[in-house]
C-alpha atoms as a PDB file:
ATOM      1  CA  UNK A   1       4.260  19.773  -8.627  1.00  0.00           C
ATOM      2  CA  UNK A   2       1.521  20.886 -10.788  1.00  0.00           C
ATOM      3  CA  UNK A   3      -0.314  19.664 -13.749  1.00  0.00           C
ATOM      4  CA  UNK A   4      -1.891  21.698 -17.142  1.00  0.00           C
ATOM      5  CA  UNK A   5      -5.163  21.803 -18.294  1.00  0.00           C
ATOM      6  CA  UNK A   6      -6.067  22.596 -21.777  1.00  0.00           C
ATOM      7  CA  UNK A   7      -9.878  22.295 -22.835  1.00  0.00           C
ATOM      8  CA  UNK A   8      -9.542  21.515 -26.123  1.00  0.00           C
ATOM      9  CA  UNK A   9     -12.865  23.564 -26.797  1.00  0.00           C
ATOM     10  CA  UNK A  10     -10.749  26.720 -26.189  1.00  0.00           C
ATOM     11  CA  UNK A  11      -8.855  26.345 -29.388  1.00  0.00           C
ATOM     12  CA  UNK A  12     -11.639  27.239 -31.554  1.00  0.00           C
ATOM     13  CA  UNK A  13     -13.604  30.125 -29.889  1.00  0.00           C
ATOM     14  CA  UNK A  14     -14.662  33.066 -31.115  1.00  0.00           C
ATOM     15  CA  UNK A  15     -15.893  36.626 -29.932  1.00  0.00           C
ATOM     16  CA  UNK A  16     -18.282  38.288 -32.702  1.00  0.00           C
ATOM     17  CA  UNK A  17     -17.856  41.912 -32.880  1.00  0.00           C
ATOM     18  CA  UNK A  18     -14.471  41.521 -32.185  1.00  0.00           C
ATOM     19  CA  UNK A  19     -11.528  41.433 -34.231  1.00  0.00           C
ATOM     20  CA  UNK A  20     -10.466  37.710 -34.536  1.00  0.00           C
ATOM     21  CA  UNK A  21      -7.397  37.257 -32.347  1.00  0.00           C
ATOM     22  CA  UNK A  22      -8.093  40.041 -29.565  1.00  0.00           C
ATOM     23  CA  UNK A  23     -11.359  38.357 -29.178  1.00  0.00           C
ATOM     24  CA  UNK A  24     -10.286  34.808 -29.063  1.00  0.00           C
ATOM     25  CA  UNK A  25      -7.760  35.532 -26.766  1.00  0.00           C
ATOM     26  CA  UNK A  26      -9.853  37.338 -24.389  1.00  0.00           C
ATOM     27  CA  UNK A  27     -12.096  35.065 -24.166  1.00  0.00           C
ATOM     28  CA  UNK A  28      -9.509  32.542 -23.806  1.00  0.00           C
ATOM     29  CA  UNK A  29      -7.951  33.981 -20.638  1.00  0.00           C
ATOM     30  CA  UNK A  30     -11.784  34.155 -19.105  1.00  0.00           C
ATOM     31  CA  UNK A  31     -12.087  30.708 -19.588  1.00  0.00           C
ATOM     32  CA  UNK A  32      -8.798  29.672 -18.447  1.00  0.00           C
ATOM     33  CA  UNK A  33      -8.614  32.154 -15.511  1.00  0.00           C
ATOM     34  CA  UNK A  34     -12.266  30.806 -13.996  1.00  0.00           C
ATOM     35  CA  UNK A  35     -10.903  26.882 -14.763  1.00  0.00           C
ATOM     36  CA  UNK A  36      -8.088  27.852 -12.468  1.00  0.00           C
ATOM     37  CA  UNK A  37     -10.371  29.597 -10.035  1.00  0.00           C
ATOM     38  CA  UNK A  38     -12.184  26.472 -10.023  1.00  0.00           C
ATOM     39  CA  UNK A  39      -9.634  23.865  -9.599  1.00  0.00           C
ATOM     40  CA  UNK A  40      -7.523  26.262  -6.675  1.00  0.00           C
ATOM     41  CA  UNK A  41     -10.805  26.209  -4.916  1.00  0.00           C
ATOM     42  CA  UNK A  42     -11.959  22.674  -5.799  1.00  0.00           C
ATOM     43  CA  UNK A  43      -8.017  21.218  -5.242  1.00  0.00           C
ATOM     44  CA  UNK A  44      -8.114  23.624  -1.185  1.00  0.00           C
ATOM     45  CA  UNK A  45     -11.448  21.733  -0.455  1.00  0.00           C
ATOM     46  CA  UNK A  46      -9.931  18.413  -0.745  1.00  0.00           C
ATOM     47  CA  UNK A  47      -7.452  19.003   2.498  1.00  0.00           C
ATOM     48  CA  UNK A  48     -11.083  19.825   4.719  1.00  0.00           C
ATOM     49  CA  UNK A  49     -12.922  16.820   2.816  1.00  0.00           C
ATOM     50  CA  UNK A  50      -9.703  14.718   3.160  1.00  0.00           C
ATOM     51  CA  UNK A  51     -10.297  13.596  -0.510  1.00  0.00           C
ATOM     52  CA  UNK A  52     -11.251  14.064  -3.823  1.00  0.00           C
ATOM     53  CA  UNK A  53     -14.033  12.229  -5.918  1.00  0.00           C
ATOM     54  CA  UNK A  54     -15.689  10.082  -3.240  1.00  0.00           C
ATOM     55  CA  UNK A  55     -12.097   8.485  -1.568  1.00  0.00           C
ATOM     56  CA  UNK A  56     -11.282   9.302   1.607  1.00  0.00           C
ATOM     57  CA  UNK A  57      -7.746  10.058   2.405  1.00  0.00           C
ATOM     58  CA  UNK A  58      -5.996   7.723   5.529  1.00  0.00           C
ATOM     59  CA  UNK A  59      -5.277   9.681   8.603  1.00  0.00           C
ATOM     60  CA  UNK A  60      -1.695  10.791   9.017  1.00  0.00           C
ATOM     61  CA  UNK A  61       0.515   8.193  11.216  1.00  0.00           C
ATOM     62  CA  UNK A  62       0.192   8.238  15.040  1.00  0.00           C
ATOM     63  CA  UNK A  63       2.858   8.892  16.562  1.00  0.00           C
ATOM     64  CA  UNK A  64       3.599  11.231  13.985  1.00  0.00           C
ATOM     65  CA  UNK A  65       7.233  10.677  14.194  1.00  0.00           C
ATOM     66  CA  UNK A  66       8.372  12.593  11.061  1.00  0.00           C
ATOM     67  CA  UNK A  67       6.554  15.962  12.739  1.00  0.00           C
ATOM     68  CA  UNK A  68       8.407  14.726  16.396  1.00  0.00           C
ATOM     69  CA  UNK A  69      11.808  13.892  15.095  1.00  0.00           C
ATOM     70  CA  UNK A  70      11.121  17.928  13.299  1.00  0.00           C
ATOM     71  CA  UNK A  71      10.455  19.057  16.761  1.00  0.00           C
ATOM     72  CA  UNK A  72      13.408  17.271  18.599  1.00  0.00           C
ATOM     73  CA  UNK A  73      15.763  18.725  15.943  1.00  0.00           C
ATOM     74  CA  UNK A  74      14.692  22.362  16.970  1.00  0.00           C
ATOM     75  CA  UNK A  75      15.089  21.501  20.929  1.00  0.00           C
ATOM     76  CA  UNK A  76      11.611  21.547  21.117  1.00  0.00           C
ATOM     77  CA  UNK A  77       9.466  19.422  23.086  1.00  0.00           C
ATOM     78  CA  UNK A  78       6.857  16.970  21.422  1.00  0.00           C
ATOM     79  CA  UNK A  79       3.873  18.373  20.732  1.00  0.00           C
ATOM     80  CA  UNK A  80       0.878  16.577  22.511  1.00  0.00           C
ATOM     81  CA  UNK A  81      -1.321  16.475  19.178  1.00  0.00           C
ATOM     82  CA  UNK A  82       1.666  14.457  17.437  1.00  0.00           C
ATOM     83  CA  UNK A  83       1.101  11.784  20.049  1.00  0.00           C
ATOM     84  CA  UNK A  84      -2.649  11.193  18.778  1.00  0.00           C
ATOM     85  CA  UNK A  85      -4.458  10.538  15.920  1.00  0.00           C
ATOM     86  CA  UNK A  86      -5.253  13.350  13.378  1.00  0.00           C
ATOM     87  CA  UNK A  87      -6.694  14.625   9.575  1.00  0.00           C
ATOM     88  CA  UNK A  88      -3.779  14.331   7.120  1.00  0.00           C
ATOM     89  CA  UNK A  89      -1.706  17.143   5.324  1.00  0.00           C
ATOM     90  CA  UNK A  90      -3.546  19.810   7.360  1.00  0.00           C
ATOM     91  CA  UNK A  91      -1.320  20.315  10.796  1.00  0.00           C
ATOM     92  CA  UNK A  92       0.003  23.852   9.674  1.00  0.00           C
ATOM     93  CA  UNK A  93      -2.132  24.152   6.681  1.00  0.00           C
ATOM     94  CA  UNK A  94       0.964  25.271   4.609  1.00  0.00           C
ATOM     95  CA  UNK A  95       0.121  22.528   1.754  1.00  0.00           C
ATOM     96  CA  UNK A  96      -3.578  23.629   1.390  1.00  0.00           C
ATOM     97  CA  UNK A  97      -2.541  27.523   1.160  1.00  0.00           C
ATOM     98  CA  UNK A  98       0.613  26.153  -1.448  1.00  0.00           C
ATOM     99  CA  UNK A  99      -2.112  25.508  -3.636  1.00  0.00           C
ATOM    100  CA  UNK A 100      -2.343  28.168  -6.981  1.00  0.00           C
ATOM    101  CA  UNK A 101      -2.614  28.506 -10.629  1.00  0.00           C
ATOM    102  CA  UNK A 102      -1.184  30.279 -13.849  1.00  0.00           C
ATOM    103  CA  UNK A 103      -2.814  30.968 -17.507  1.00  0.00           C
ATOM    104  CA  UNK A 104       0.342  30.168 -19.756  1.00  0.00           C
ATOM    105  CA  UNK A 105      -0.703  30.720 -23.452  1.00  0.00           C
ATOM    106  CA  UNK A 106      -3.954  28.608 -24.219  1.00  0.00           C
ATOM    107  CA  UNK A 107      -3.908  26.543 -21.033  1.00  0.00           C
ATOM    108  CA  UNK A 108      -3.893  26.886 -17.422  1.00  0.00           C
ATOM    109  CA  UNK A 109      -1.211  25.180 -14.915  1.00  0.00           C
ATOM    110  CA  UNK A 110      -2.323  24.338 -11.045  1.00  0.00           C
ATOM    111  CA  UNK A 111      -0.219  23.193  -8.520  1.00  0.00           C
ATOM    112  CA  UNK A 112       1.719  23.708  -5.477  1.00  0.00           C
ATOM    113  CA  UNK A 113       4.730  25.489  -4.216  1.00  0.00           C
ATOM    114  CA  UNK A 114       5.318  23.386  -2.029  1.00  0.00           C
ATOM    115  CA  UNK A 115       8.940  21.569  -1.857  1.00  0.00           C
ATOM    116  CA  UNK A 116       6.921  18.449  -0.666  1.00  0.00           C
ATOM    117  CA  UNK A 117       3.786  18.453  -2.309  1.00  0.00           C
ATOM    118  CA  UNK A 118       5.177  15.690  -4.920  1.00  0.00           C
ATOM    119  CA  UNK A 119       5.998  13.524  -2.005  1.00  0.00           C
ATOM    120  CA  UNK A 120       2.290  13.749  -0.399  1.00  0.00           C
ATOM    121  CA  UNK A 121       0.590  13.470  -3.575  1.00  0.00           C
ATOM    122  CA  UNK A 122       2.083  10.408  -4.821  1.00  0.00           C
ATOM    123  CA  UNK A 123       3.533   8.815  -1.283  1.00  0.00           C
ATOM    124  CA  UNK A 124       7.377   9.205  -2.034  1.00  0.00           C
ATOM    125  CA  UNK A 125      10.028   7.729   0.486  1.00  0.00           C
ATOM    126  CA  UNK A 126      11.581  10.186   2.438  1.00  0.00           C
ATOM    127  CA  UNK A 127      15.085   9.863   4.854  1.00  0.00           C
ATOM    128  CA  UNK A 128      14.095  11.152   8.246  1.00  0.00           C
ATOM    129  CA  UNK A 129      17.470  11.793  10.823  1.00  0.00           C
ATOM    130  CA  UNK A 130      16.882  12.564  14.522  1.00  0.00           C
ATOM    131  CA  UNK A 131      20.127  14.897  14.516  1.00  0.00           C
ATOM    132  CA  UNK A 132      22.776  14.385  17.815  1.00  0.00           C
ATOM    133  CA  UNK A 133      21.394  17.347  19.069  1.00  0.00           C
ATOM    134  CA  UNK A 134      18.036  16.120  19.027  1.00  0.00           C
ATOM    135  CA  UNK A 135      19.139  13.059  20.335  1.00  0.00           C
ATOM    136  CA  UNK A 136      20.323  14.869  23.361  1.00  0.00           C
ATOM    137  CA  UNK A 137      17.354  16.711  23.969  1.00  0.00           C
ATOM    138  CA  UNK A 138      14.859  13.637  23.414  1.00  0.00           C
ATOM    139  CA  UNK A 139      16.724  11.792  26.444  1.00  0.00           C
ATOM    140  CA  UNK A 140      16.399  14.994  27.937  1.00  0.00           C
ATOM    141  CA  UNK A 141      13.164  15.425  27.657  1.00  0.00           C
ATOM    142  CA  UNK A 142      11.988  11.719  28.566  1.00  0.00           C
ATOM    143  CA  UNK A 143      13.765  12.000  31.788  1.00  0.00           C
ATOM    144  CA  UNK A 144      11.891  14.739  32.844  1.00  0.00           C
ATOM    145  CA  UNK A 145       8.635  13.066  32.241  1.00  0.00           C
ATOM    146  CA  UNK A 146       6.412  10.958  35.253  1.00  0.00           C
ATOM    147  CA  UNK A 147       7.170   7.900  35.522  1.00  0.00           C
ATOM    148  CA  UNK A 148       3.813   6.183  34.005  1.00  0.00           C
ATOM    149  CA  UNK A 149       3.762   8.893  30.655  1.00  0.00           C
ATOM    150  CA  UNK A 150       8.140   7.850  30.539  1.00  0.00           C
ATOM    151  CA  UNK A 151       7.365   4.716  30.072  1.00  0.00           C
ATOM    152  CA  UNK A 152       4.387   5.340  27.626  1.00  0.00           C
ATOM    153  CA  UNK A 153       6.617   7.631  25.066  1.00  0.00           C
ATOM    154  CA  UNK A 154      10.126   5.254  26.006  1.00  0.00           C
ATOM    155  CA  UNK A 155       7.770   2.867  24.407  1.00  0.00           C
ATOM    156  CA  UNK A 156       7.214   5.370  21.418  1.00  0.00           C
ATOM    157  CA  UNK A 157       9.945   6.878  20.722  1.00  0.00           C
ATOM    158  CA  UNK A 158      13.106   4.990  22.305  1.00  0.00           C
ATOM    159  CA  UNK A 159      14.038   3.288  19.585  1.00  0.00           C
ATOM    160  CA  UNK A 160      15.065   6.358  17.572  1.00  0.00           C
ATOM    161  CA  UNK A 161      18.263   5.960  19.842  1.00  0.00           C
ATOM    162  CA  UNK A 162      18.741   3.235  18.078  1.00  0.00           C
ATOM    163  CA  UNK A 163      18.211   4.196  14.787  1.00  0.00           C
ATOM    164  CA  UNK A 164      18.268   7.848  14.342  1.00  0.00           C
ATOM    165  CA  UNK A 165      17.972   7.710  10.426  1.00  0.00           C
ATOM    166  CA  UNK A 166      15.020   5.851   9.129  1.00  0.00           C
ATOM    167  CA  UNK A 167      12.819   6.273   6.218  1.00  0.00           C
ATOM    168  CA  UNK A 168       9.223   7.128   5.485  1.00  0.00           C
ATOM    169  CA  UNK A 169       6.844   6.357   3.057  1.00  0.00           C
ATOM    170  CA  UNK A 170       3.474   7.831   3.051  1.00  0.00           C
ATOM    171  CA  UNK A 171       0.601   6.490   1.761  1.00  0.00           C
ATOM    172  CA  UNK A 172      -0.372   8.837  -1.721  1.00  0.00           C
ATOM    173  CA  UNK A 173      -3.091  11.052  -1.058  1.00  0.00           C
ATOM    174  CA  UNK A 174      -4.574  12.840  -4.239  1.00  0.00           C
ATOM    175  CA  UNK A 175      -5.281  15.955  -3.982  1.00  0.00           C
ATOM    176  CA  UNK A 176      -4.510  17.380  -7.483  1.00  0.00           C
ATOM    177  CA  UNK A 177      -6.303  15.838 -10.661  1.00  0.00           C
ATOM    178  CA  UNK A 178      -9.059  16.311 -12.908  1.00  0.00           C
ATOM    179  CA  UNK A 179     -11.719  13.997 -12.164  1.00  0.00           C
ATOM    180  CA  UNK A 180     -14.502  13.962 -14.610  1.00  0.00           C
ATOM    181  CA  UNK A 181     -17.301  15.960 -13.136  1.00  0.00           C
ATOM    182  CA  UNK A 182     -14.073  18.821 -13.220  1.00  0.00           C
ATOM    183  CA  UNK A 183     -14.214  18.391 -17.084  1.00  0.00           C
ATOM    184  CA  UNK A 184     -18.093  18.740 -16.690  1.00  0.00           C
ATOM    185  CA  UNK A 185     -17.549  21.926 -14.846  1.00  0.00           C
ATOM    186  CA  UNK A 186     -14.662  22.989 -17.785  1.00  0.00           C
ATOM    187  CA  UNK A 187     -17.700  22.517 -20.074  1.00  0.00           C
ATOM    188  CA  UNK A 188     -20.168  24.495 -18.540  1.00  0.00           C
ATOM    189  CA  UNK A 189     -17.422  27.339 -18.046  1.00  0.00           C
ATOM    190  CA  UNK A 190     -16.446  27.311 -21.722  1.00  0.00           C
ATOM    191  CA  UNK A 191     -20.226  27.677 -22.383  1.00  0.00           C
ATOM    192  CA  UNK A 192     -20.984  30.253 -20.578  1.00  0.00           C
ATOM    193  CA  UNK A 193     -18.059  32.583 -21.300  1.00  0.00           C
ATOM    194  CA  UNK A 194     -18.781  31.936 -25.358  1.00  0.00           C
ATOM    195  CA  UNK A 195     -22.625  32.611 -24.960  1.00  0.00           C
ATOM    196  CA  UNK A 196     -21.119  36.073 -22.945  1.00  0.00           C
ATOM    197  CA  UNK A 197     -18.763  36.984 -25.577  1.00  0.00           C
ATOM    198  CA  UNK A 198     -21.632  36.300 -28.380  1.00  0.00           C
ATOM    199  CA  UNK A 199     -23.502  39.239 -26.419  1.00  0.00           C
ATOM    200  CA  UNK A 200     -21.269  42.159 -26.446  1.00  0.00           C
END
């Protein structure tokens, strides 16, 4: 997933004391190099803020069954921290780090290389399948709970017995766009680069 960015001032800029195209273009790829600076760094911020532009991102769902049914697939016990409410699209941080940019020409693509960054962004259904092996080792694993915390994740997570494939829709949380005080910044960026070129 990604999206481009093209200041339209960029089109018409101009180094003096440079030949015409080497100068353009070198000043181009300042510009568009810093506007992807900015929006990696602005776009990484968003997963500590949980948001962008002033609205706040829902927490992730508790249980987090998708991350469980993940676990119980690899014969792994439940982690604890799934069980409890938490930040969203930050538990391994691999999303936030995904998160990187590319001058292509006279414009500058951000976005993330992550398979399912799409799907977080924009709240796609997904088909989640607690595998027979995971099946195994969830009845496994609830058996050799106490009593009292058995009947607390039973409660939880027994009905996945009875319907191991189920699917998930998360609610879209934004984290890539260009909100306007981003074009502001574009601006001042295209500004200061041309009044930098003017000087050499």
């Amino acid at each position: 997933m990604s999206l481009k960015v093209i200041p339209h001032e960029v089109g018409v800029l101009r180094a003096e004391g440079q030949q015409e195209g080497q100068g353009r273009l070198f000043v181009e790829r300042d510009i568009l190099t810093r506007i992807g600076a900015y929006m990696q760094g602005v776009t990484s911020r968003a997963f500590r803020d949980q948001g962008r532009g002033g609205e706040k991102w829902p927490e992730r769902m508790t249980p987090s069954v998708p991350s469980i049914v993940r676990q119980l697939n690899r014969e792994q016990p439940p982690s604890e921290k799934y069980f409890k409410s938490a930040p969203a699209l930050i538990d391994l941080g691999t999303l936030s780090r995904s998160i990187a940019y590319d001058v292509e020409d006279r414009s500058v693509v951000i976005g993330s290389t992550a398979p399912y960054s799409s799907n977080m962004q924009y709240g796609v259904a997904s088909q989640i399948t607690l595998k027979p092996v995971g099946r195994k080792f969830l009845a496994a694993w609830l058996r050799s709970l106490p009593r009292a915390k058995r009947r607390t994740r039973s409660a939880q997570l027994g009905w996945l017995f009875r319907k191991p494939s189920f699917t998930v829709t998360p609610r879209p949380r934004v984290f890539l766009e260009v909100l306007p005080e981003d074009e502001k910044e574009f601006r001042q960026i295209v500004a200061q680069e041309t009044e930098a070129a003017s000087r050499e």
